[in-house]
N, C-alpha and C. Protein backbone atom coordinates (compact mmCIF):
# COMPACT_ATOMS: atom_id res chain seq x y z
N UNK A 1 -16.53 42.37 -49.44
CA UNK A 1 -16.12 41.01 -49.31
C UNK A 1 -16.04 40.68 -47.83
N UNK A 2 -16.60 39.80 -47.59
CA UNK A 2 -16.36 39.12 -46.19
C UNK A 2 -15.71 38.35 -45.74
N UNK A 3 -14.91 37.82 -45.12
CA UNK A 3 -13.84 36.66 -44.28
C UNK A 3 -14.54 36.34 -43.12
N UNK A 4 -14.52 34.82 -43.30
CA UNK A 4 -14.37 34.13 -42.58
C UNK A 4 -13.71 33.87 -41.17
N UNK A 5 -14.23 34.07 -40.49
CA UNK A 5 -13.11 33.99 -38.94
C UNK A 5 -12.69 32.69 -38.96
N UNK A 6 -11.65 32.59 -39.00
CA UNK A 6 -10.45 30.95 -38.65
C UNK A 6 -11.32 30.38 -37.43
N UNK A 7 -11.80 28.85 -38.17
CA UNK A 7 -12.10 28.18 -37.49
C UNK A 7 -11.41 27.42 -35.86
N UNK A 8 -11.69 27.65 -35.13
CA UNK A 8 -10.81 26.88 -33.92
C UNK A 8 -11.67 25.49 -33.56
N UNK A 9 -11.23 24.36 -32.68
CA UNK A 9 -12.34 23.30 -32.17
C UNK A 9 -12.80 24.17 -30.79
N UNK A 10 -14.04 23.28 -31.16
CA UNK A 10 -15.11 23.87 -29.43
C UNK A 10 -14.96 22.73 -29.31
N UNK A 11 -15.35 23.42 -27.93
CA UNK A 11 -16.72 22.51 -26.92
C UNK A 11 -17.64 21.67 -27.12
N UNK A 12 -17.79 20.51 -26.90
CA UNK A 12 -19.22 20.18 -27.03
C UNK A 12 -20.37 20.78 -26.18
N UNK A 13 -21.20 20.85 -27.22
CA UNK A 13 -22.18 21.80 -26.16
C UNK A 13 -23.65 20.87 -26.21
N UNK A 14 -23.30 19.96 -24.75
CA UNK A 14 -24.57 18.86 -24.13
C UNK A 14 -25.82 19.54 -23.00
N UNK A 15 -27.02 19.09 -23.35
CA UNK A 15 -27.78 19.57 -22.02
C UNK A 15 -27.44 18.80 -20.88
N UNK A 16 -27.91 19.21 -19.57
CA UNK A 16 -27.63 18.72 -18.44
C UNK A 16 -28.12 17.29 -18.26
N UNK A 17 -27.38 16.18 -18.01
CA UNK A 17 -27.57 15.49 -17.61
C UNK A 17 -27.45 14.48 -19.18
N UNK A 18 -26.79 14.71 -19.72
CA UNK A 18 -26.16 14.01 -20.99
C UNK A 18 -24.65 13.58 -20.98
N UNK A 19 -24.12 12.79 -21.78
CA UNK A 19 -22.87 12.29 -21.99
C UNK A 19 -22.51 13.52 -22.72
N UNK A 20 -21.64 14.01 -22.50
CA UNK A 20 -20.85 14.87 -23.76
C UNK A 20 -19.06 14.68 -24.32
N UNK A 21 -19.77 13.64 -25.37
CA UNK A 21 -18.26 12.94 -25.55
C UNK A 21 -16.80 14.14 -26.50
N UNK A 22 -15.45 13.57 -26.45
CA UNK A 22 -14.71 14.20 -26.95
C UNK A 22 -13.54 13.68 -27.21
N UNK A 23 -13.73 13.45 -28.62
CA UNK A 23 -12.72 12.54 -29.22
C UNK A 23 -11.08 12.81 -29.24
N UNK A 24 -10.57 11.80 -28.54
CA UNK A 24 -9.06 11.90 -28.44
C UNK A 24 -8.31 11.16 -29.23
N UNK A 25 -6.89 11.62 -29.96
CA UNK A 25 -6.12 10.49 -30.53
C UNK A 25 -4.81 10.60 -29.82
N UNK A 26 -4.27 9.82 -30.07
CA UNK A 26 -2.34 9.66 -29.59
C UNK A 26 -1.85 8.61 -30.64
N UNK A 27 -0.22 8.68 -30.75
CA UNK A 27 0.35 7.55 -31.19
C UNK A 27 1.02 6.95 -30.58
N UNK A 28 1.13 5.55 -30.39
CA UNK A 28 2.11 4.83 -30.25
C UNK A 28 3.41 4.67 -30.78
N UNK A 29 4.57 4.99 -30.63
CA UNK A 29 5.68 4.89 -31.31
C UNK A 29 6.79 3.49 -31.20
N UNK A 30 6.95 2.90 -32.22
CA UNK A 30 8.46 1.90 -32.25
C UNK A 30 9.61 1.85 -32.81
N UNK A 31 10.54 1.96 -32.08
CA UNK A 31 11.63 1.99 -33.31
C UNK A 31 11.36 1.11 -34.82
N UNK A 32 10.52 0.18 -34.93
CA UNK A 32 10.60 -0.37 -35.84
C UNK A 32 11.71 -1.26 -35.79
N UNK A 33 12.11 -2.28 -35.23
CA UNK A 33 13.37 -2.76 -35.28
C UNK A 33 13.64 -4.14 -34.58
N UNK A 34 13.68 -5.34 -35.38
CA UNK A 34 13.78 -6.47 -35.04
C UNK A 34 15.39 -6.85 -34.93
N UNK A 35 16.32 -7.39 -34.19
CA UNK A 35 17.55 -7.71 -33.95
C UNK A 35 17.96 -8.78 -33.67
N UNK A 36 19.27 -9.26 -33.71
CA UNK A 36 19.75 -10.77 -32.97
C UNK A 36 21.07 -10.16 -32.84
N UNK A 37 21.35 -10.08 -31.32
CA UNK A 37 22.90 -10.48 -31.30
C UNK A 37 23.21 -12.08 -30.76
N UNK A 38 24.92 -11.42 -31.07
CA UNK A 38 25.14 -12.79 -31.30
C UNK A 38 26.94 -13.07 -30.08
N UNK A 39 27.47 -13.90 -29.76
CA UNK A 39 28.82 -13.79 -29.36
C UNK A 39 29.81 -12.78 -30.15
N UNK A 40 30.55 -11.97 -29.37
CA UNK A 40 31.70 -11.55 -30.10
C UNK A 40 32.72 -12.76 -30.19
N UNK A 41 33.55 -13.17 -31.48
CA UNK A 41 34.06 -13.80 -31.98
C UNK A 41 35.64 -13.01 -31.32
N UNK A 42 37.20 -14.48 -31.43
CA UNK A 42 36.34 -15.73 -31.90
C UNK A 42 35.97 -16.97 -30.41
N UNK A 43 35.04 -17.25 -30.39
CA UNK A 43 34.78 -18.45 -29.58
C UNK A 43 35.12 -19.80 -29.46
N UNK A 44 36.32 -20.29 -28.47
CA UNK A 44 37.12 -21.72 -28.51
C UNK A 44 35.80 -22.86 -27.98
N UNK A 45 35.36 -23.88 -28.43
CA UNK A 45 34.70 -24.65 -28.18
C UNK A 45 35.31 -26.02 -27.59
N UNK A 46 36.55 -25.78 -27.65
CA UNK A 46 37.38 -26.98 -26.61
C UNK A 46 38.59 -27.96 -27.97
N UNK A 47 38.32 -28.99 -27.97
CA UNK A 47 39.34 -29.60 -29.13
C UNK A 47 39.36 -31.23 -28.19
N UNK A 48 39.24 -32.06 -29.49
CA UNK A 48 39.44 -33.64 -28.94
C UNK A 48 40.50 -34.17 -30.69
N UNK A 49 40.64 -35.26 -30.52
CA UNK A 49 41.23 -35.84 -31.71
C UNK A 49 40.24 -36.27 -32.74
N UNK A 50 41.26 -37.06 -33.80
CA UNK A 50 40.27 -37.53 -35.27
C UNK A 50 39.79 -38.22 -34.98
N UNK A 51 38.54 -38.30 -35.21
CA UNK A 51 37.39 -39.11 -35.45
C UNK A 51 36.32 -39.42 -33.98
N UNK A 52 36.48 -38.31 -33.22
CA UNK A 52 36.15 -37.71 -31.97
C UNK A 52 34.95 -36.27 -32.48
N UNK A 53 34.12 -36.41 -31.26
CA UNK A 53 33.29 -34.89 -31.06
C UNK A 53 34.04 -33.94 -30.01
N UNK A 54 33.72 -32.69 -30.42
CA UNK A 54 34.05 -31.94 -29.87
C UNK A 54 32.78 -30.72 -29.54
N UNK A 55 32.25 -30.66 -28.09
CA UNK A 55 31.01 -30.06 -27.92
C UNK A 55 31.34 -29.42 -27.28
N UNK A 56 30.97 -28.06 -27.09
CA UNK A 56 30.72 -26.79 -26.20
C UNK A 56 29.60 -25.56 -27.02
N UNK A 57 29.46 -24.72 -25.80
CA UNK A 57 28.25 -23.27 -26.38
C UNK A 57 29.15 -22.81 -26.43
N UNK A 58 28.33 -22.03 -27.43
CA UNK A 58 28.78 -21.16 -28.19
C UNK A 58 28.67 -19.42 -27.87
N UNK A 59 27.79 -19.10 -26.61
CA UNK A 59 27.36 -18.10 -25.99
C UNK A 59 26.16 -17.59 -26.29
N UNK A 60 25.79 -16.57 -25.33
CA UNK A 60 24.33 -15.73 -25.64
C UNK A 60 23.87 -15.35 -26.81
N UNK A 61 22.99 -15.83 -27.33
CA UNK A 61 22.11 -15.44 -28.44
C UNK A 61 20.96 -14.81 -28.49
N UNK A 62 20.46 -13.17 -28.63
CA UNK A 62 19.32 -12.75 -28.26
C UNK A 62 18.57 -12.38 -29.68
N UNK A 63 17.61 -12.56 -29.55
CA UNK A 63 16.44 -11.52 -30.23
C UNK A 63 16.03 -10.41 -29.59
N UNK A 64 15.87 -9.62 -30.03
CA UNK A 64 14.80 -8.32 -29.71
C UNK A 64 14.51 -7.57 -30.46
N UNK A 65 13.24 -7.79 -30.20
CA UNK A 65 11.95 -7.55 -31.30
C UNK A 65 11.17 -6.08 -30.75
N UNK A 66 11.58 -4.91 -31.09
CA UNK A 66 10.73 -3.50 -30.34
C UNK A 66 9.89 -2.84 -31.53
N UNK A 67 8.96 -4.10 -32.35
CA UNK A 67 8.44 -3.81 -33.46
C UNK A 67 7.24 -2.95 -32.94
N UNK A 68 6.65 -3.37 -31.66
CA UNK A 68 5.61 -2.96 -30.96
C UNK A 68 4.42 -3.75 -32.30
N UNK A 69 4.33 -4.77 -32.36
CA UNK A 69 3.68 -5.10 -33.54
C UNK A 69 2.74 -6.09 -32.93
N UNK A 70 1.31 -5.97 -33.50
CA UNK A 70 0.22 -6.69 -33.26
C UNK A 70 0.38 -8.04 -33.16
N UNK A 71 0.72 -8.77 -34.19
CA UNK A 71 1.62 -10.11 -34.07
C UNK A 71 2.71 -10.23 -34.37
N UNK A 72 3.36 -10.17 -33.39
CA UNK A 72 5.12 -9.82 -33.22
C UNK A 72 5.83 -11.80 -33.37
N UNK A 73 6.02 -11.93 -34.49
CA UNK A 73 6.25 -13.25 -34.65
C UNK A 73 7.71 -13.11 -35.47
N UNK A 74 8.56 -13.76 -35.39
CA UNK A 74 9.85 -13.93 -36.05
C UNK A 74 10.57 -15.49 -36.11
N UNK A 75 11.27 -16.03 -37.02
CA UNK A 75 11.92 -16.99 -36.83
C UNK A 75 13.60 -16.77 -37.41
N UNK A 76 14.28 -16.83 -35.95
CA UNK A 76 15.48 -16.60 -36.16
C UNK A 76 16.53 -18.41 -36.86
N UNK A 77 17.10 -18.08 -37.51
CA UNK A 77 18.03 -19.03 -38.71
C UNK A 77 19.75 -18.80 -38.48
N UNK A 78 20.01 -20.52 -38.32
CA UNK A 78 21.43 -20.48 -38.13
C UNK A 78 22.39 -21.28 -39.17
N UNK A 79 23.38 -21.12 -39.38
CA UNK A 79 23.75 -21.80 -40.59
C UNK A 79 25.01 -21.51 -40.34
N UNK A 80 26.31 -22.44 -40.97
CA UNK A 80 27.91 -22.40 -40.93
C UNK A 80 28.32 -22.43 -41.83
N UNK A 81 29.95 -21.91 -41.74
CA UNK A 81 30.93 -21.97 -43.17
C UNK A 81 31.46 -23.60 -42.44
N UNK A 82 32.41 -23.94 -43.66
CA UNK A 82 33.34 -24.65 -43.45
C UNK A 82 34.56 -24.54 -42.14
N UNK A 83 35.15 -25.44 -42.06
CA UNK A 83 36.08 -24.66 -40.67
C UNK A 83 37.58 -25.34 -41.29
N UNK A 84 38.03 -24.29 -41.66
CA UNK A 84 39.56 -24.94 -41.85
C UNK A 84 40.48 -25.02 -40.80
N UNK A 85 41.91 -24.81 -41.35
CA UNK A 85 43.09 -24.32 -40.20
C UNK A 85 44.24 -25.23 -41.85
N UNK A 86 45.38 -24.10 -41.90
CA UNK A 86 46.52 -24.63 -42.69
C UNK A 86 46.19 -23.93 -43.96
N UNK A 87 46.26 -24.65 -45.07
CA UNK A 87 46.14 -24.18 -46.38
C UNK A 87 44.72 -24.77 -46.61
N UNK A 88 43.53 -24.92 -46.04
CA UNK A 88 42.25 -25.69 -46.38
C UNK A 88 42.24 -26.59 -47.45
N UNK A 89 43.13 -27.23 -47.32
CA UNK A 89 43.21 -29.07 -47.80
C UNK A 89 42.25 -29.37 -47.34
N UNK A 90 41.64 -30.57 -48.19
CA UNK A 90 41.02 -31.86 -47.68
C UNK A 90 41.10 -32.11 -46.33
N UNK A 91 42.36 -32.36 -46.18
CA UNK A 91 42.88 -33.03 -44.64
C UNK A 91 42.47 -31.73 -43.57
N UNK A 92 42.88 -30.86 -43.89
CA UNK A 92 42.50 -29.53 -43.39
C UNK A 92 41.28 -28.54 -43.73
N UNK A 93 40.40 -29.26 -43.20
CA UNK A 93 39.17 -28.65 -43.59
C UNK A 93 37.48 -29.74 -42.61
N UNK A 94 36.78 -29.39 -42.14
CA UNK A 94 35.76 -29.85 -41.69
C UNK A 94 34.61 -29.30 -42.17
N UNK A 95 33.79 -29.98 -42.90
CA UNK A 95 32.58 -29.11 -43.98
C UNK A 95 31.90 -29.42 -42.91
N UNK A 96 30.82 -28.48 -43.01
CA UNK A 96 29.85 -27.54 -42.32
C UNK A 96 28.75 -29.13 -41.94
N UNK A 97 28.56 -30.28 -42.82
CA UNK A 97 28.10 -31.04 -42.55
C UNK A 97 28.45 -31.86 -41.35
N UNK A 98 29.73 -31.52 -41.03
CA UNK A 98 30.14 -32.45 -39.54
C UNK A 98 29.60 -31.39 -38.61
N UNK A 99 29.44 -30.69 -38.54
CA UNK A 99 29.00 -29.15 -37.33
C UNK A 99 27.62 -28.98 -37.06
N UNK A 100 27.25 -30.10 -35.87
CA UNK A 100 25.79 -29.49 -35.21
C UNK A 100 25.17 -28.94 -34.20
N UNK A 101 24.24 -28.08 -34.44
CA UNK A 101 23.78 -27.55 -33.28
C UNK A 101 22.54 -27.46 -32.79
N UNK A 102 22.18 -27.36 -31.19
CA UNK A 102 21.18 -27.22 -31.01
C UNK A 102 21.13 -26.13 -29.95
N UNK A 103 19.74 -25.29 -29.82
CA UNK A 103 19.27 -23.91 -29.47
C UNK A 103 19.02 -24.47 -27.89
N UNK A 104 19.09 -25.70 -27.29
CA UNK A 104 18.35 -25.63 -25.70
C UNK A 104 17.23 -24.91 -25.69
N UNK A 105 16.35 -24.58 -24.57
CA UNK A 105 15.46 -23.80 -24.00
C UNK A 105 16.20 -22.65 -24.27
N UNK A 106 15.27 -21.59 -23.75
CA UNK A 106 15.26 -20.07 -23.76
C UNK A 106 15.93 -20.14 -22.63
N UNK A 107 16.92 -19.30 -22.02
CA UNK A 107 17.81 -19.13 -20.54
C UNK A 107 16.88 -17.51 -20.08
N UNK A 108 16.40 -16.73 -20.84
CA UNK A 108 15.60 -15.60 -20.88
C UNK A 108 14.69 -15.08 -21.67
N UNK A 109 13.44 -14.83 -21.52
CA UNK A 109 12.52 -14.21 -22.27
C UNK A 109 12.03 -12.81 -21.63
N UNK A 110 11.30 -12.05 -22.66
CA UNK A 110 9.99 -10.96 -21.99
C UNK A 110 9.13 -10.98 -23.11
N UNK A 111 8.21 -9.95 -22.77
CA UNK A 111 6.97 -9.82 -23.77
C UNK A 111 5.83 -11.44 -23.22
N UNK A 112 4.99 -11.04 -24.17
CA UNK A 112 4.06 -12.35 -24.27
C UNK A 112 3.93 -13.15 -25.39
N UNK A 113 3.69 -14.64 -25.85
CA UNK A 113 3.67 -15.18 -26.81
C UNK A 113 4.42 -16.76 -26.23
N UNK A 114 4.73 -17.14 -27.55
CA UNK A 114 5.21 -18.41 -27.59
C UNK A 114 6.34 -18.33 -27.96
N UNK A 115 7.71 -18.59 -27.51
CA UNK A 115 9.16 -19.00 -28.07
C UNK A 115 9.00 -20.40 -27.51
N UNK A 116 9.68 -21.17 -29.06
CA UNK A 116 9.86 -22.04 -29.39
C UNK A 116 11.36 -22.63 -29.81
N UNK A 117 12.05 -23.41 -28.94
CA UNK A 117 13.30 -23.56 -29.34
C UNK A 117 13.54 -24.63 -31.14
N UNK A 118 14.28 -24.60 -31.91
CA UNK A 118 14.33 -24.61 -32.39
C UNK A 118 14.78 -26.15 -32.89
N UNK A 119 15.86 -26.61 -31.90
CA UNK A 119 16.08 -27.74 -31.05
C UNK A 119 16.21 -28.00 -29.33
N UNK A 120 15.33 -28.77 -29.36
CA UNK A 120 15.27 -28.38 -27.75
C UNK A 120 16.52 -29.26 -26.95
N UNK A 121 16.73 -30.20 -27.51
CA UNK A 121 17.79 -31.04 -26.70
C UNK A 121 18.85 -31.53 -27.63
N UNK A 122 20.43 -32.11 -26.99
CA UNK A 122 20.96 -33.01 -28.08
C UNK A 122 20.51 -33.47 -29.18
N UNK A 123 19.55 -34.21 -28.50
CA UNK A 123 18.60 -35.52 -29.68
C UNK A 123 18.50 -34.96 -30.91
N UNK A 124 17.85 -33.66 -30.68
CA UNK A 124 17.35 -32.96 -31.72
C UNK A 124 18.37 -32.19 -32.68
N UNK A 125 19.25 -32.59 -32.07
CA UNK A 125 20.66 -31.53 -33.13
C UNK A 125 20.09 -31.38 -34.52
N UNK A 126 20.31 -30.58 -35.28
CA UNK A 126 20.72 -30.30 -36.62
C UNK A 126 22.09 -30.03 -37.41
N UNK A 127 22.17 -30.66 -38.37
CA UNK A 127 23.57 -30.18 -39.32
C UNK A 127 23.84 -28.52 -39.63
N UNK A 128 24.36 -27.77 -39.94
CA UNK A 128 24.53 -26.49 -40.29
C UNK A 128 24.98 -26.47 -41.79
N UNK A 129 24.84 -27.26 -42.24
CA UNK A 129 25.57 -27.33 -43.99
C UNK A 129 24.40 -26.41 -44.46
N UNK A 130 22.85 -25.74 -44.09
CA UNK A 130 22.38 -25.32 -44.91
C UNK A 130 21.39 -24.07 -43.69
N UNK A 131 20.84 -23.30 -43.30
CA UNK A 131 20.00 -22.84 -42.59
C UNK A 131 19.07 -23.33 -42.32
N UNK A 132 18.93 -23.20 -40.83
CA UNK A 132 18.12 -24.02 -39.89
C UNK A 132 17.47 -22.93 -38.93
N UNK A 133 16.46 -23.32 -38.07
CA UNK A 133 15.88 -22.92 -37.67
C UNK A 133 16.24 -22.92 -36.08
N UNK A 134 17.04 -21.43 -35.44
CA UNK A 134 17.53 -21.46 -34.57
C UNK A 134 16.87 -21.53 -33.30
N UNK A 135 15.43 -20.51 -33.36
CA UNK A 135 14.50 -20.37 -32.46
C UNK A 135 13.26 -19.99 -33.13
N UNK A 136 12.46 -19.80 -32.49
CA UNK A 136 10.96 -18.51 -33.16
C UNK A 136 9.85 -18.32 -32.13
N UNK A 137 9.64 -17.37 -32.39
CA UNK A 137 8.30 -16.77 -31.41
C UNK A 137 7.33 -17.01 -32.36
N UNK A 138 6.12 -17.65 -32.16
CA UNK A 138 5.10 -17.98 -32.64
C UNK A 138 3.88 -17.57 -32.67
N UNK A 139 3.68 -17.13 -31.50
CA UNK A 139 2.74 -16.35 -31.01
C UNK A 139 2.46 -14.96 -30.34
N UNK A 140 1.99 -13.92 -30.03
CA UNK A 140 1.89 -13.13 -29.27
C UNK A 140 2.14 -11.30 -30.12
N UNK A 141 1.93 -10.57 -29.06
CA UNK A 141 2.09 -9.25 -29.54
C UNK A 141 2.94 -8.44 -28.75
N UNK A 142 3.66 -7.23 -29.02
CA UNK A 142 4.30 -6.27 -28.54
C UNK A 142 5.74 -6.59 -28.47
N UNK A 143 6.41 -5.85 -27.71
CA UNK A 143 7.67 -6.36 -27.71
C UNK A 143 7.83 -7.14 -26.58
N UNK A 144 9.15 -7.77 -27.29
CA UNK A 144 9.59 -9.30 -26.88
C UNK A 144 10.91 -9.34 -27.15
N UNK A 145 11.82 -10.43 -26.23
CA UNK A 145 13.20 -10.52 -26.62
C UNK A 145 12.82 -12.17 -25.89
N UNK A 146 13.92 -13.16 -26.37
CA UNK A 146 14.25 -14.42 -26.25
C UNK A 146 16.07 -14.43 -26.21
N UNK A 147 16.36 -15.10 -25.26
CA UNK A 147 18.00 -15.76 -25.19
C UNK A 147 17.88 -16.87 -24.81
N UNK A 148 18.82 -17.33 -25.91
CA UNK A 148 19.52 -19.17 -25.71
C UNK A 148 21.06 -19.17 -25.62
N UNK A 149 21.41 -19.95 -25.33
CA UNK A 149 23.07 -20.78 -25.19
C UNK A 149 22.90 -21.85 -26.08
N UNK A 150 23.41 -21.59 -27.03
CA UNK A 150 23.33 -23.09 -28.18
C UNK A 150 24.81 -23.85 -28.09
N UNK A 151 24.23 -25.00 -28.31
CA UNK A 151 25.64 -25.93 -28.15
C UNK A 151 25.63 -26.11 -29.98
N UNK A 152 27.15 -26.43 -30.14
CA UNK A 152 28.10 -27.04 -31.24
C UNK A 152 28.64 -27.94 -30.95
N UNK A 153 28.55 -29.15 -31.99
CA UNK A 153 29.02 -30.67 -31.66
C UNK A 153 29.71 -30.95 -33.23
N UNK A 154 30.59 -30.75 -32.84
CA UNK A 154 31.88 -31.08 -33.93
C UNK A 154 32.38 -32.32 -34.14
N UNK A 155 31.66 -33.04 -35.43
CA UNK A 155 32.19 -34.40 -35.44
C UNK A 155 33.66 -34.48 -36.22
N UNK A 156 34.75 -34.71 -35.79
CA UNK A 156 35.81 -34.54 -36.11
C UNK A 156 36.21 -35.88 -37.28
N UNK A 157 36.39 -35.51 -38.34
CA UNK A 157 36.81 -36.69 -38.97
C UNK A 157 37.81 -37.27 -39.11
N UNK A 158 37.94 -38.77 -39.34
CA UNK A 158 39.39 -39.83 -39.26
C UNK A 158 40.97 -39.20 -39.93
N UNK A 159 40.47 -38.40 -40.38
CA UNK A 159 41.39 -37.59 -41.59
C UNK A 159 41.90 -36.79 -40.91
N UNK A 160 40.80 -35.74 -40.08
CA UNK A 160 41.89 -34.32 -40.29
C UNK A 160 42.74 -34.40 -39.84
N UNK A 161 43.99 -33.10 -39.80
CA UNK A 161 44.39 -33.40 -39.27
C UNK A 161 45.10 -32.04 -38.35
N UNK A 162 46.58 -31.82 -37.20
CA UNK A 162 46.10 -31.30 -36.36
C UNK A 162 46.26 -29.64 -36.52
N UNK A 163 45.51 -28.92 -35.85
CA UNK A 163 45.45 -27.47 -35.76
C UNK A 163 44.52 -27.29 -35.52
N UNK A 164 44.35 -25.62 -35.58
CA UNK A 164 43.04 -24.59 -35.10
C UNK A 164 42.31 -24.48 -35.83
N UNK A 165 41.10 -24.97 -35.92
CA UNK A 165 40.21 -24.78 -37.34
C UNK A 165 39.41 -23.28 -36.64
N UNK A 166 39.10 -22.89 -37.54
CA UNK A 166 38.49 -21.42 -37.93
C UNK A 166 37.43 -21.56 -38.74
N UNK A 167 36.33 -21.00 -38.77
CA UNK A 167 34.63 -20.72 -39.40
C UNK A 167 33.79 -20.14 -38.91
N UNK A 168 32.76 -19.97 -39.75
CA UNK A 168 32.05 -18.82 -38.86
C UNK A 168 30.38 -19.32 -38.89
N UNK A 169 29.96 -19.42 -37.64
CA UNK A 169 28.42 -19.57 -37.18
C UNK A 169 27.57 -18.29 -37.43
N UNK A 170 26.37 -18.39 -38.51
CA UNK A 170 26.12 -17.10 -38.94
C UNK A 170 24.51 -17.21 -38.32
N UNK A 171 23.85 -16.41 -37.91
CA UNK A 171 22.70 -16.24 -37.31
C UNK A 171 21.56 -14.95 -38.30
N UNK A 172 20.45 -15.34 -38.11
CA UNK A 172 19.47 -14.26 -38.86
C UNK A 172 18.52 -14.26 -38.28
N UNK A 173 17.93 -12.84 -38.14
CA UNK A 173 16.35 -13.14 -37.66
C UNK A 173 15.74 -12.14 -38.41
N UNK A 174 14.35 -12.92 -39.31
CA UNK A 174 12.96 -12.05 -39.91
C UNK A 174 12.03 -12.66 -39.13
């Protein structure tokens, strides 16, 4: 019986004055891992009376995206609870429909592509009674991170009445 000698790779074996090619691989590695932080809570946005706004940011909001992905695209989503203070009465209570916000410009980006604010100015506010569209990268590949400062504009209604209301600004990014 005969055996085989264990194959090893050669050489290419080219005559003189030839290409003698030799195929290489590697991998690229990513964590796999798209993120948003968000402010550590809780965040005072200031306080005016009934039937008054009450506007301030809300702090740094990032994405980062280390998907290392061919089209590295995401749209991050913002949305609110209710905001009480007391026993959440009627009187004590501001539904999520008085609470708007908008994303400003990016204050920081990297990577390549398109971020797109979500609202770019006042004008553009949105309500939070339902998920909205906080920011998104639209275009581009590899990794990427985006930060905004979003403002909250609290329309205070004729009713409430006075104390610390409490709720929570919830953020997502796929």
């Amino acid at each position: 019986m005969l055996v085989a000698p264990a194959s090893h790779a050669r050489a290419g074996t080219c005559p003189a004055s030839t290409t003698c090619p030799t195929t290489v691989t590697f991998a690229v590695t990513a964590p796999d891992s798209l993120t948003i932080t968000v402010p550590d809570g809780p965040v005072n946005i200031g306080g005016n009376t009934p039937g008054n706004q009450i506007t301030g940011q809300l702090g740094l909001v990032t994405v980062s995206d280390q998907r290392a992905s061919l089209t590295a695209t995401w749209t991050a989503t913002v949305s609110a609870s209710n905001f009480t203070t007391g026993g959440g009465t009627g009187a004590e209570t501001i539904p999520s429909s008085n609470v708007q916000y908008w994303s400003g410009p990016a204050t920081a980006t990297t990577g390549t592509g398109t971020f797109v604010p979500g609202q770019a100015n006042a004008a553009a506010a949105v309500t939070l009674d339902q998920p909205r569209t906080a920011f998104s990268k639209s275009t581009g590949s590899g990794d990427n991170s985006a930060t905004w400062n979003p403002t909250l504009i609290v329309n205070v209604p004729t009713q409430a009445v006075a104390g610390t209301y409490t709720g929570t600004v919830s953020h997502q990014v796929a």
